[in-house]
C-alpha atoms as a PDB file:
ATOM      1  CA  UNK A   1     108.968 217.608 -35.664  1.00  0.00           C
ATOM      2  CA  UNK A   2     106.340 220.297 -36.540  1.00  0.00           C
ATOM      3  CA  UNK A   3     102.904 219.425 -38.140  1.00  0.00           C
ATOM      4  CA  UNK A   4     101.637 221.799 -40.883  1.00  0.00           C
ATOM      5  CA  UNK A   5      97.981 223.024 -39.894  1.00  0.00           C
ATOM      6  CA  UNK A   6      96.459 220.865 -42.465  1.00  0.00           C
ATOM      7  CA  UNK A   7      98.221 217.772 -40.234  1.00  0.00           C
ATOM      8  CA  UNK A   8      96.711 219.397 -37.088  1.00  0.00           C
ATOM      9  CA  UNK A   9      93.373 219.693 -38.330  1.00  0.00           C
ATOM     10  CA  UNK A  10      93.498 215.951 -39.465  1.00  0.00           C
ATOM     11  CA  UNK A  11      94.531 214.495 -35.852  1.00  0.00           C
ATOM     12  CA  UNK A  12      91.645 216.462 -34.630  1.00  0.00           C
ATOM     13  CA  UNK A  13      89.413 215.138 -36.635  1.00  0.00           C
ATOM     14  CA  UNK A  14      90.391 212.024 -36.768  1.00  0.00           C
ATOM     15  CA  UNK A  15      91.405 211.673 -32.798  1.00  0.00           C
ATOM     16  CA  UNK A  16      87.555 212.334 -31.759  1.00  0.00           C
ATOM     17  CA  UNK A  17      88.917 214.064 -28.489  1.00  0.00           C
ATOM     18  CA  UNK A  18      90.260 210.938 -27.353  1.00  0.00           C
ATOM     19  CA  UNK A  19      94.052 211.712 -26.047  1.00  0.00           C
ATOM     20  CA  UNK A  20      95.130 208.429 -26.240  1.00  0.00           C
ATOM     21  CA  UNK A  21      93.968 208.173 -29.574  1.00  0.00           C
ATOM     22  CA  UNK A  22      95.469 211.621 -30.721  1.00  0.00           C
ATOM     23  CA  UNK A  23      98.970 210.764 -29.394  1.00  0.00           C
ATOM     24  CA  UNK A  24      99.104 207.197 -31.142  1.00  0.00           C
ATOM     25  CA  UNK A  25      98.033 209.429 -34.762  1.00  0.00           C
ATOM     26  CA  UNK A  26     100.421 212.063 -33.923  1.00  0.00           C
ATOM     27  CA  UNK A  27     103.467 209.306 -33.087  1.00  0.00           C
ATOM     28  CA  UNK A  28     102.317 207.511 -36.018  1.00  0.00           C
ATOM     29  CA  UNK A  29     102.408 210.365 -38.698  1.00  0.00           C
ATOM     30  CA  UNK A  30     105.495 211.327 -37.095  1.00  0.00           C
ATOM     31  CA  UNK A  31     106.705 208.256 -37.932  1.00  0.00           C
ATOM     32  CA  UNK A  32     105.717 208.501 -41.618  1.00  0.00           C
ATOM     33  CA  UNK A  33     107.052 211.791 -41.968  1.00  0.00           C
ATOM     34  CA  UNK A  34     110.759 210.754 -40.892  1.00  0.00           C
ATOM     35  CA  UNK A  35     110.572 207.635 -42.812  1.00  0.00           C
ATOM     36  CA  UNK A  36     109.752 209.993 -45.838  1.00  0.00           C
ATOM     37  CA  UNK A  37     112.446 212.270 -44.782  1.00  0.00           C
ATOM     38  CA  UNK A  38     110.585 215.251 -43.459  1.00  0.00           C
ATOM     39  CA  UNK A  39     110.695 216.910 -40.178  1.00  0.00           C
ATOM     40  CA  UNK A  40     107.321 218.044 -41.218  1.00  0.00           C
ATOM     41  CA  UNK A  41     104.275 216.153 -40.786  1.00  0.00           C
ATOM     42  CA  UNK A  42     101.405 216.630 -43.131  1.00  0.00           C
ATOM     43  CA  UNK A  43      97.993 215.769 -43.390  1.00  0.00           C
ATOM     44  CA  UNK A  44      98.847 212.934 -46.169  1.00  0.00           C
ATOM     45  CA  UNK A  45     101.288 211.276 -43.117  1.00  0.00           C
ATOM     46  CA  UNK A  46      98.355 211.460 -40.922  1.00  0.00           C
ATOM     47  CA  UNK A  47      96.192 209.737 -43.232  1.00  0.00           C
ATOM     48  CA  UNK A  48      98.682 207.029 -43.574  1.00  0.00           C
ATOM     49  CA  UNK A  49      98.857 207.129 -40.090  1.00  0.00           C
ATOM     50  CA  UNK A  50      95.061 206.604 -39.300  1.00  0.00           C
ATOM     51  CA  UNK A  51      95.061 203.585 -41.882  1.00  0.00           C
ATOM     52  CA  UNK A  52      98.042 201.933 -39.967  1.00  0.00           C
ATOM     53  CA  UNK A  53      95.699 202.231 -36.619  1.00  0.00           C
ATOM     54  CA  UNK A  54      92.882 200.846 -38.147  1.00  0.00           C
ATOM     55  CA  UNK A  55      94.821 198.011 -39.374  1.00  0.00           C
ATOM     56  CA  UNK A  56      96.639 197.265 -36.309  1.00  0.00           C
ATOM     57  CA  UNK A  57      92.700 197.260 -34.677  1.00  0.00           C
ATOM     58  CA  UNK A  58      91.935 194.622 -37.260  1.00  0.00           C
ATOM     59  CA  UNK A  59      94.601 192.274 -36.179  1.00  0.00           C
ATOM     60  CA  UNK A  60      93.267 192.502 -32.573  1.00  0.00           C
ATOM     61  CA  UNK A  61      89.239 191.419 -32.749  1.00  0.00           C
ATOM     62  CA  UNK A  62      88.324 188.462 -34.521  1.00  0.00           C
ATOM     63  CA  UNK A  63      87.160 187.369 -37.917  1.00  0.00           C
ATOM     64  CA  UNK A  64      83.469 187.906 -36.909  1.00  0.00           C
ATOM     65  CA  UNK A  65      83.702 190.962 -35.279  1.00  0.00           C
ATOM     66  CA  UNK A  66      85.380 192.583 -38.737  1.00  0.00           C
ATOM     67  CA  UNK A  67      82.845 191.087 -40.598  1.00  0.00           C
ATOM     68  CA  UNK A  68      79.996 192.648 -38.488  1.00  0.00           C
ATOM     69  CA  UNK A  69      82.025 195.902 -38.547  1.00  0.00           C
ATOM     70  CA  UNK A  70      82.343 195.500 -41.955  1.00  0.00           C
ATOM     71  CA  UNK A  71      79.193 194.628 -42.812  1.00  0.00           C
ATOM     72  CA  UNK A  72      78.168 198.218 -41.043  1.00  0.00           C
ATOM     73  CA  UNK A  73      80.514 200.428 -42.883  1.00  0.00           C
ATOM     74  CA  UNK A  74      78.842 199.086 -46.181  1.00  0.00           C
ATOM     75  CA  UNK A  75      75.586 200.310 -45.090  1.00  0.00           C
ATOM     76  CA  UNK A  76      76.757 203.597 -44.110  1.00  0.00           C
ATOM     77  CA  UNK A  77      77.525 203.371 -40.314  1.00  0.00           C
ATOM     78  CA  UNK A  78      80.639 203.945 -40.244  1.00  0.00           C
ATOM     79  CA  UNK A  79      80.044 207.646 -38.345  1.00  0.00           C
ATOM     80  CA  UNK A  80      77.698 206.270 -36.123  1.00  0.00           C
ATOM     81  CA  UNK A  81      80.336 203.086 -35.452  1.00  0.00           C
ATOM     82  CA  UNK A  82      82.450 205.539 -34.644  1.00  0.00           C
ATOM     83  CA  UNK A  83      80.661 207.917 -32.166  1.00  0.00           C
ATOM     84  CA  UNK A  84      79.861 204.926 -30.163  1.00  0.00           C
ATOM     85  CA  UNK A  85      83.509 203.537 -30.249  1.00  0.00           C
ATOM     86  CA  UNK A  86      84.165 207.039 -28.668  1.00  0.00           C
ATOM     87  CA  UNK A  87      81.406 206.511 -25.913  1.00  0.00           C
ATOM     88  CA  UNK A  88      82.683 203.178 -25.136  1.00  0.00           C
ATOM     89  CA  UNK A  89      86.196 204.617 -25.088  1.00  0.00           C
ATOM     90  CA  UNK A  90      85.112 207.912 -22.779  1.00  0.00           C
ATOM     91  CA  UNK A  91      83.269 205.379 -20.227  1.00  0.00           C
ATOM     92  CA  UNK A  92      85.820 202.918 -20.302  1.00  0.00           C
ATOM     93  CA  UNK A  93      83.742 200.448 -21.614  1.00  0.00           C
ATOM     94  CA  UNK A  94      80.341 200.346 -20.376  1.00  0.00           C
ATOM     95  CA  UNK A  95      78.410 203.389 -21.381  1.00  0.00           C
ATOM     96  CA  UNK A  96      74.844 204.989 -21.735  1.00  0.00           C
ATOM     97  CA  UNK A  97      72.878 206.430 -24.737  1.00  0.00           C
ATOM     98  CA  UNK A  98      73.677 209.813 -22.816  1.00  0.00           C
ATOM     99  CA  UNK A  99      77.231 209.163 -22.959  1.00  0.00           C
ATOM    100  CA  UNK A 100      77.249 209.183 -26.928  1.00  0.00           C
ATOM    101  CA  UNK A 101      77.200 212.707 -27.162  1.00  0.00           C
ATOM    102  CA  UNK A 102      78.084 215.900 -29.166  1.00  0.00           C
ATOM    103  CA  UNK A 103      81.871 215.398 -27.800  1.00  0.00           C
ATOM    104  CA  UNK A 104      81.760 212.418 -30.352  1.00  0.00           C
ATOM    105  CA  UNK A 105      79.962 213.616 -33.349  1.00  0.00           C
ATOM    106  CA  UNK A 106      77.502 215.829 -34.680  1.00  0.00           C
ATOM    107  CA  UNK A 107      73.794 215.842 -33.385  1.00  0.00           C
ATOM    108  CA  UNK A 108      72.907 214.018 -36.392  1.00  0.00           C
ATOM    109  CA  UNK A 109      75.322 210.834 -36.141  1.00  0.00           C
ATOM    110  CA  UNK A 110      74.687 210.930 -32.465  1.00  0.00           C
ATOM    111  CA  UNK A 111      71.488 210.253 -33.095  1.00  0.00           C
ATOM    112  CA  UNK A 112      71.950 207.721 -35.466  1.00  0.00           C
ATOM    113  CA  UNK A 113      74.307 206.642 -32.925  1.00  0.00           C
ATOM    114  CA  UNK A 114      71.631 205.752 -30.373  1.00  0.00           C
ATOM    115  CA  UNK A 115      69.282 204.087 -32.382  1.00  0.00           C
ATOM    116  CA  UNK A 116      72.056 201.773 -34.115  1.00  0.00           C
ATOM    117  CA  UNK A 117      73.749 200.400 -30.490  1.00  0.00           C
ATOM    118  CA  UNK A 118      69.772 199.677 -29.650  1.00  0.00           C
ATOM    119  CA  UNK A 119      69.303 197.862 -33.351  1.00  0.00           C
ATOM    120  CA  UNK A 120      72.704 196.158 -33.083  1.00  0.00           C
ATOM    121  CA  UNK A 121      72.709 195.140 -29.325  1.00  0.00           C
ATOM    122  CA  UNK A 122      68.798 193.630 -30.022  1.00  0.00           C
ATOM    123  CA  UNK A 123      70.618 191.876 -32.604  1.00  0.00           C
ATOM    124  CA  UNK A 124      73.447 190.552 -30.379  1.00  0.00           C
ATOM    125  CA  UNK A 125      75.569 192.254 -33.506  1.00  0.00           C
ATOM    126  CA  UNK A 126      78.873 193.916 -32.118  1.00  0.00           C
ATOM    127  CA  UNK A 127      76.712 195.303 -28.662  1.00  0.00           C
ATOM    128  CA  UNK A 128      75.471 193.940 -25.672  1.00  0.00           C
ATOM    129  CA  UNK A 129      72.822 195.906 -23.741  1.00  0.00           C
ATOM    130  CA  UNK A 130      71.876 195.243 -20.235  1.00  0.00           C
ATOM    131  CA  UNK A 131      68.613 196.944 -17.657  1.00  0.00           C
ATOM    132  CA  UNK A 132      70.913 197.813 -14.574  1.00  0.00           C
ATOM    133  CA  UNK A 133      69.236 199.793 -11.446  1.00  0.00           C
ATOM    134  CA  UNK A 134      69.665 203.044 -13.049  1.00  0.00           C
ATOM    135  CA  UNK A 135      69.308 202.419 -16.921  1.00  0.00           C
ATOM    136  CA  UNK A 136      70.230 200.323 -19.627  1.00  0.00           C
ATOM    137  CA  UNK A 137      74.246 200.131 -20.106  1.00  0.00           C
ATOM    138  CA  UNK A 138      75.682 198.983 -23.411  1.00  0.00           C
ATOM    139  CA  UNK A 139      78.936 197.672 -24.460  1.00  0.00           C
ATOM    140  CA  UNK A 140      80.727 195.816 -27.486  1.00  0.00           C
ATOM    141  CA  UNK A 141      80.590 191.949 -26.922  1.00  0.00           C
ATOM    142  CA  UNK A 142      84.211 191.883 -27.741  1.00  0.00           C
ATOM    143  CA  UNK A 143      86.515 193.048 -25.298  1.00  0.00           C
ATOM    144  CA  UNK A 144      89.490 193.580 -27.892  1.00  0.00           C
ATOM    145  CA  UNK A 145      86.443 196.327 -29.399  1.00  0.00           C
ATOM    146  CA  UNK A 146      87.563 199.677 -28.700  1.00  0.00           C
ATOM    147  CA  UNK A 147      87.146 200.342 -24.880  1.00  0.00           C
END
């Protein structure tokens, strides 16, 4: 299998520097490719690919937890959603506002990153958020929520 640079580009972006995540696009498009009959992966097979993740993450958290996922993506979250996924994925679960970083987005959505897990955790919405010795600590109230 060999993946055009378009297809490369695409796991990149898509992967967030997450390994884990990066192998499951790149055996997924893979996948998509052959059942297409190609030995060539392109950035089309990825996108398939990243749509067969995020379904497969669907059928693991429960009704509310789309719903409040959902209901952020309508208002334009979903980048932020997504940089603290990655934080809560980097930490292993329980992370800082320092851990949502730069390796996970742009300044900008980090930012917005930050203040939406404080909004959202207030809320009890998709975050919990709790004053250890050494800081506050956030992570998702579901434990099927990417961790």
């Amino acid at each position: 299998m060999t993946f055009d640079d378009h297809a490369v580009q695409a796991v990149v972006s898509y992967a967030i520097g997450l390994r884990y995540l990066a192998t499951l696009l790149i055996h997924r498009a893979a996948l998509v490719a052959i059942n297409h009959g190609r030995t060539t992966v392109h950035a089309a097979d990825n996108a398939a690919a990243n749509d067969e993740a995020a379904q497969a993450f669907r059928g693991r958290v429960s009704r509310r937890t789309q719903i409040q996922i959902d209901d952020q993506v309508r208002k334009g979250e979903l980048a932020p959603l997504g940089a603290l996924a990655g934080a809560a994925q980097t930490a292993g679960g329980l992370f800082t506002r320092g851990d949502i970083s730069v390796t996970h987005a742009g300044q900008t959505t980090v930012e917005a990153a930050r203040l939406l897990v404080d909004r959202l955790a207030a809320s009890h919405v998709l975050f919990e958020a709790d004053d250890e010795e050494f800081g506050r600590t956030y992570k998702f109230i579901e434990d099927t929520a990417p961790a």
